[in-house]
PDB file of N, CA and C in Angstrom:
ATOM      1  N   UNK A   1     111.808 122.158 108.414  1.00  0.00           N
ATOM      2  CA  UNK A   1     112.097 120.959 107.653  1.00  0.00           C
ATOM      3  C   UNK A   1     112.352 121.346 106.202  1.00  0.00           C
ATOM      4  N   UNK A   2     113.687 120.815 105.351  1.00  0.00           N
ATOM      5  CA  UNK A   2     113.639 121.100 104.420  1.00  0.00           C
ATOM      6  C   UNK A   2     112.903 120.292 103.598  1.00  0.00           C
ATOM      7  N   UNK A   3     112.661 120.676 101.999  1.00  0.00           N
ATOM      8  CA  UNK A   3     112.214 119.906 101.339  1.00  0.00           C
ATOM      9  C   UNK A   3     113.249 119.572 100.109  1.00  0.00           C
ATOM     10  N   UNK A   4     113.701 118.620 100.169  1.00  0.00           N
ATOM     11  CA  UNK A   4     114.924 117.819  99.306  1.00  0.00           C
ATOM     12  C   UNK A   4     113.503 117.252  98.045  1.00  0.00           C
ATOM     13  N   UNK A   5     114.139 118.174  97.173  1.00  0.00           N
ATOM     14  CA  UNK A   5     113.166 117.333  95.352  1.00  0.00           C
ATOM     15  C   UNK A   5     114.730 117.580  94.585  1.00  0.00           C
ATOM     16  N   UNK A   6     116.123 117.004  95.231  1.00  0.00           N
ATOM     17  CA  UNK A   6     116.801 116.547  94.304  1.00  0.00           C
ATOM     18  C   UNK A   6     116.519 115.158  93.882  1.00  0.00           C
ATOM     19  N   UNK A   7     117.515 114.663  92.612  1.00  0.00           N
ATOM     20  CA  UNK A   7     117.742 113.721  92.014  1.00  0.00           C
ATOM     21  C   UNK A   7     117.583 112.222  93.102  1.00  0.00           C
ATOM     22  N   UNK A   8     118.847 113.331  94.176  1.00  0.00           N
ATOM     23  CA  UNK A   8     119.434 111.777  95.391  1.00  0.00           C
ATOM     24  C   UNK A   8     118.190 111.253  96.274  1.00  0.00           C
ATOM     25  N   UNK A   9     116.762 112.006  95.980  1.00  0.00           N
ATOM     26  CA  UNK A   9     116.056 112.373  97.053  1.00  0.00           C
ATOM     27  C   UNK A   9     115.780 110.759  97.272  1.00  0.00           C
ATOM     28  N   UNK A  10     115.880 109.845  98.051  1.00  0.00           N
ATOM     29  CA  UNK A  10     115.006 108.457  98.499  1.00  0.00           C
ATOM     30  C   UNK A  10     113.839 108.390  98.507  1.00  0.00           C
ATOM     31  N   UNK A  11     112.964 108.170  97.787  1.00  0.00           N
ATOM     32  CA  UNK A  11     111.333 107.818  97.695  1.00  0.00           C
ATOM     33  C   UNK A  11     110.905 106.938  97.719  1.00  0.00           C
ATOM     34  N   UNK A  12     112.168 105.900  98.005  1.00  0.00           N
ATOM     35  CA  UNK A  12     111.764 104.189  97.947  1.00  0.00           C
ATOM     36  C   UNK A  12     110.824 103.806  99.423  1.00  0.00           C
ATOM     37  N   UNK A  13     110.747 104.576 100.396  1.00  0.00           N
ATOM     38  CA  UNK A  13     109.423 104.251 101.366  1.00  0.00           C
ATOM     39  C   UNK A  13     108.349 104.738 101.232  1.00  0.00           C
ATOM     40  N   UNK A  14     107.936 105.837 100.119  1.00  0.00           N
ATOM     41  CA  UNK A  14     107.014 106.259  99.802  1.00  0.00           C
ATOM     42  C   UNK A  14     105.530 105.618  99.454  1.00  0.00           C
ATOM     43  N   UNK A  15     105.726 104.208  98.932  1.00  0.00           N
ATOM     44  CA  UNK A  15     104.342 103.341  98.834  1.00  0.00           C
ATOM     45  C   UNK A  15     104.479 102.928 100.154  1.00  0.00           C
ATOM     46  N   UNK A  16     105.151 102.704 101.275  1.00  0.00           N
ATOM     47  CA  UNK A  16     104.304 102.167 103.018  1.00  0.00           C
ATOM     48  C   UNK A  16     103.651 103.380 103.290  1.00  0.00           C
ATOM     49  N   UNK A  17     104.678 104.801 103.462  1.00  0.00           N
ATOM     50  CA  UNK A  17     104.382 105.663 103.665  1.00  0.00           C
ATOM     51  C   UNK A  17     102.512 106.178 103.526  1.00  0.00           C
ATOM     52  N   UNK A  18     102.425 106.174 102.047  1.00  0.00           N
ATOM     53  CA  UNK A  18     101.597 106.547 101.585  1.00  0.00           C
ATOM     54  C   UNK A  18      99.901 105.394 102.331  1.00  0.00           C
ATOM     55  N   UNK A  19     100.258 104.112 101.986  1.00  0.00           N
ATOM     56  CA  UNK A  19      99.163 102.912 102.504  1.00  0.00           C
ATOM     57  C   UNK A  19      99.289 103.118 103.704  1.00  0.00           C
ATOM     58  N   UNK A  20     100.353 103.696 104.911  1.00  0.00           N
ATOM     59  CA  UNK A  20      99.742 104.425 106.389  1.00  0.00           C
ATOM     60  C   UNK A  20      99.106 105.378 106.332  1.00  0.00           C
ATOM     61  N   UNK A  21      98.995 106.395 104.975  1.00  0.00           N
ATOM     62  CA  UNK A  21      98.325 107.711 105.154  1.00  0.00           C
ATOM     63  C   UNK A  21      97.133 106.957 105.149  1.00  0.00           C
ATOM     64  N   UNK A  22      96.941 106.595 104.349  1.00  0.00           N
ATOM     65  CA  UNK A  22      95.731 106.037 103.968  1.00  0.00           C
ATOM     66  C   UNK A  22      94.770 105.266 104.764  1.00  0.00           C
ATOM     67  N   UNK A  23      95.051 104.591 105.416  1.00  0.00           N
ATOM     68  CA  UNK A  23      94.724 104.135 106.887  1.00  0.00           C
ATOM     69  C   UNK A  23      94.096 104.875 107.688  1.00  0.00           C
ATOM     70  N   UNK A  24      95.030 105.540 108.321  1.00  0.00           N
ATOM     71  CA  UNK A  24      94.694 107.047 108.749  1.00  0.00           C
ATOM     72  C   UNK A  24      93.417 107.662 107.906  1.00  0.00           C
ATOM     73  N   UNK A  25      93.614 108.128 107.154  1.00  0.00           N
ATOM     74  CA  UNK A  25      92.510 109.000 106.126  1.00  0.00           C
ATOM     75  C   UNK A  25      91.252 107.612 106.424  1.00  0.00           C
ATOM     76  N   UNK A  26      91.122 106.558 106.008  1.00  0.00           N
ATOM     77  CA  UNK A  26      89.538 106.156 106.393  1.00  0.00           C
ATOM     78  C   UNK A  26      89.138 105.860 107.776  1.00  0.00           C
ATOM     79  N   UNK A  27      90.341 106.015 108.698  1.00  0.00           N
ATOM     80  CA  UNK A  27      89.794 106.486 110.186  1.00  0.00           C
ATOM     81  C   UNK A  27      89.200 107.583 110.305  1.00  0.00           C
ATOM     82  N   UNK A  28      90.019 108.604 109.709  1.00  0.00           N
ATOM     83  CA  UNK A  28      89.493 109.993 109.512  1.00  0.00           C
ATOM     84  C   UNK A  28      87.857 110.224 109.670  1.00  0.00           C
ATOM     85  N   UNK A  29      87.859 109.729 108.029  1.00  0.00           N
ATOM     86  CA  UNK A  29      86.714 109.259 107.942  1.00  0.00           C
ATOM     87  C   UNK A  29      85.582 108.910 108.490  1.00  0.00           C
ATOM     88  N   UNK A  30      85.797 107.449 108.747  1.00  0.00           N
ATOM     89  CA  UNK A  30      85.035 107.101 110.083  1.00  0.00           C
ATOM     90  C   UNK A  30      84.799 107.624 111.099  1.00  0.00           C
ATOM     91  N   UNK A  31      85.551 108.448 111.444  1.00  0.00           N
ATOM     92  CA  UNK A  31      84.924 108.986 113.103  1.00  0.00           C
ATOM     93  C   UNK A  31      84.615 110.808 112.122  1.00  0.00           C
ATOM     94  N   UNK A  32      84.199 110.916 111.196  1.00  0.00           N
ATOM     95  CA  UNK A  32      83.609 111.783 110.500  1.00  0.00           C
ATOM     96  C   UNK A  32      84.097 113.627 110.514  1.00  0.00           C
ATOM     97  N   UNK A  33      85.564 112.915 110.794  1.00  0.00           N
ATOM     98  CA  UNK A  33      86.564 114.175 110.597  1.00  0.00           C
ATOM     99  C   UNK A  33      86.844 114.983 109.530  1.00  0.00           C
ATOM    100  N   UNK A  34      85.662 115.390 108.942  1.00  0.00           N
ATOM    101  CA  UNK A  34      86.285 115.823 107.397  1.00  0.00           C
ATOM    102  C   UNK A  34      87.352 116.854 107.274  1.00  0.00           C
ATOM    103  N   UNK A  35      87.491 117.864 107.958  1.00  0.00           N
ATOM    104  CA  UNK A  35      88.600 118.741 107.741  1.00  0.00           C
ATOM    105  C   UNK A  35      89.766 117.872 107.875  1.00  0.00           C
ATOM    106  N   UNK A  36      90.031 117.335 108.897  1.00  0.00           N
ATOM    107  CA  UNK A  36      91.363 116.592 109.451  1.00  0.00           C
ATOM    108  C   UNK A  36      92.266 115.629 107.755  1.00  0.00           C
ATOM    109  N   UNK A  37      90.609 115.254 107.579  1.00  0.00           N
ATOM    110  CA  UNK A  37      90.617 113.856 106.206  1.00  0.00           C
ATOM    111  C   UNK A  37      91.054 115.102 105.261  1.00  0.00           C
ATOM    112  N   UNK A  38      90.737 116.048 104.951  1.00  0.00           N
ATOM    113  CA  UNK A  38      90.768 116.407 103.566  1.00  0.00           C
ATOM    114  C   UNK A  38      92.327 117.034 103.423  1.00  0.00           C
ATOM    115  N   UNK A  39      92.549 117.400 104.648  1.00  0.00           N
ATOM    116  CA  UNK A  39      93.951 117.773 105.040  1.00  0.00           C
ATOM    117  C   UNK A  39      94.800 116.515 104.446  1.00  0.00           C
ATOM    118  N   UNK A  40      94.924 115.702 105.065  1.00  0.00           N
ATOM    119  CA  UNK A  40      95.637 114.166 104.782  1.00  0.00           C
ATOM    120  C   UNK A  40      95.597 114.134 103.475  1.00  0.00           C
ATOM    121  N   UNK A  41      93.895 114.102 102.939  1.00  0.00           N
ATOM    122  CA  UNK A  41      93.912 113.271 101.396  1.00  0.00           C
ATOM    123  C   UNK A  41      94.953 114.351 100.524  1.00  0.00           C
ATOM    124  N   UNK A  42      94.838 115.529 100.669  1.00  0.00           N
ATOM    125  CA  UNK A  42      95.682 116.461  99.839  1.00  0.00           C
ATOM    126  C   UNK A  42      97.538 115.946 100.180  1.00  0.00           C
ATOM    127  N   UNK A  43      97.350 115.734 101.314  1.00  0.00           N
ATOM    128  CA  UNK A  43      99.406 115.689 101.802  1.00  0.00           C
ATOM    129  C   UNK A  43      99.668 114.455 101.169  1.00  0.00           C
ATOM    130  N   UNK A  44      98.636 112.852 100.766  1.00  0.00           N
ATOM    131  CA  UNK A  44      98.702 111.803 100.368  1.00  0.00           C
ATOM    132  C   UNK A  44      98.417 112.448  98.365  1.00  0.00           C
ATOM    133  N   UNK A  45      97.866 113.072  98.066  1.00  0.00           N
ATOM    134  CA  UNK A  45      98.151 113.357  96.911  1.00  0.00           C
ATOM    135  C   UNK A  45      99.383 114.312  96.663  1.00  0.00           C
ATOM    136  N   UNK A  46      99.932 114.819  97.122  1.00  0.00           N
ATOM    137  CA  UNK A  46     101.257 115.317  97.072  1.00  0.00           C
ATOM    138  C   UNK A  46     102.527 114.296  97.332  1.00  0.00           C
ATOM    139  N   UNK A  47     102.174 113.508  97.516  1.00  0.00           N
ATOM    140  CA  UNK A  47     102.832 112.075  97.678  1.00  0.00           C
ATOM    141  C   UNK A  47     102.798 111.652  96.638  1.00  0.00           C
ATOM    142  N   UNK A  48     101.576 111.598  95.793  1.00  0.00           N
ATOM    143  CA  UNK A  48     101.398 110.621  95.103  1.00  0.00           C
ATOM    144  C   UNK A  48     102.271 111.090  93.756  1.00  0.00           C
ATOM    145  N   UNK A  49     101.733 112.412  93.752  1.00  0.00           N
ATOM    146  CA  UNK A  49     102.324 112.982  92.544  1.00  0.00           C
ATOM    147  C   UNK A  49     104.298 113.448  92.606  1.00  0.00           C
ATOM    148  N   UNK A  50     104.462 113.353  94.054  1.00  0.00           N
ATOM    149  CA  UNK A  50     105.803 113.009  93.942  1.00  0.00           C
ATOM    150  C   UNK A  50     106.553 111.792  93.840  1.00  0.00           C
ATOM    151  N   UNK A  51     105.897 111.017  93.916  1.00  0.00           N
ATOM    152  CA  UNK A  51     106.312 109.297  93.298  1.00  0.00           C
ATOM    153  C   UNK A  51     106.320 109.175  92.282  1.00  0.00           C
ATOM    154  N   UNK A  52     105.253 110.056  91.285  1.00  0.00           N
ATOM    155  CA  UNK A  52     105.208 109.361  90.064  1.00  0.00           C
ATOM    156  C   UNK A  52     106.068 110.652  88.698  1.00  0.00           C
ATOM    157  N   UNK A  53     106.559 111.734  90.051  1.00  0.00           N
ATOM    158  CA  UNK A  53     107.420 112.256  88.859  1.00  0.00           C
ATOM    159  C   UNK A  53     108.738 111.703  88.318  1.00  0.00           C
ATOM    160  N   UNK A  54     108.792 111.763  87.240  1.00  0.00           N
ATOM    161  CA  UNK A  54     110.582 111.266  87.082  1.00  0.00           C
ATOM    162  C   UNK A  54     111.620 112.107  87.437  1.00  0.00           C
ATOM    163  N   UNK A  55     112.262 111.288  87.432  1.00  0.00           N
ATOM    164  CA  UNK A  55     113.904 111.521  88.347  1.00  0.00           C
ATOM    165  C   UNK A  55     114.623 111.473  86.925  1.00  0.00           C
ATOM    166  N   UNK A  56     115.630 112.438  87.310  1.00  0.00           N
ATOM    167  CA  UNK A  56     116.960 112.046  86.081  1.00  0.00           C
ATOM    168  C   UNK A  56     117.820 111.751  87.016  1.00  0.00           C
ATOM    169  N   UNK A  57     118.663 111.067  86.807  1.00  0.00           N
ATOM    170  CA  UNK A  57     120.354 110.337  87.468  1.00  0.00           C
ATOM    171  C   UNK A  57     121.356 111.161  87.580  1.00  0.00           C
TER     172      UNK A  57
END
């Protein structure tokens, strides 16, 4: 899989995206998966911080 961090890249599903990780992660949780969870919480912070970098046009 490549990883596209151009300009054109679409990130506009990235907040559902992210509120399903998240979901996921306090199931995780709950059934007291911590490796599985900590896995997720890191791929959902790599999310996060790719949403909130700026883009130039």
């Amino acid at each position: 899989m490549e990883n596209d961090t151009s300009p054109a890249a679409d990130l506009s599903g990235l907040p559902r995206i992210i509120a399903t990780l998240e979901q996921q992660l306090a199931e995780l949780d709950r059934l007291r998966l911590h490796i599985g969870a900590a896995h997720l919480d890191a791929a959902i912070e790599q999310l996060r911080l790719e949403q909130a970098r700026p883009r130039s046009s």
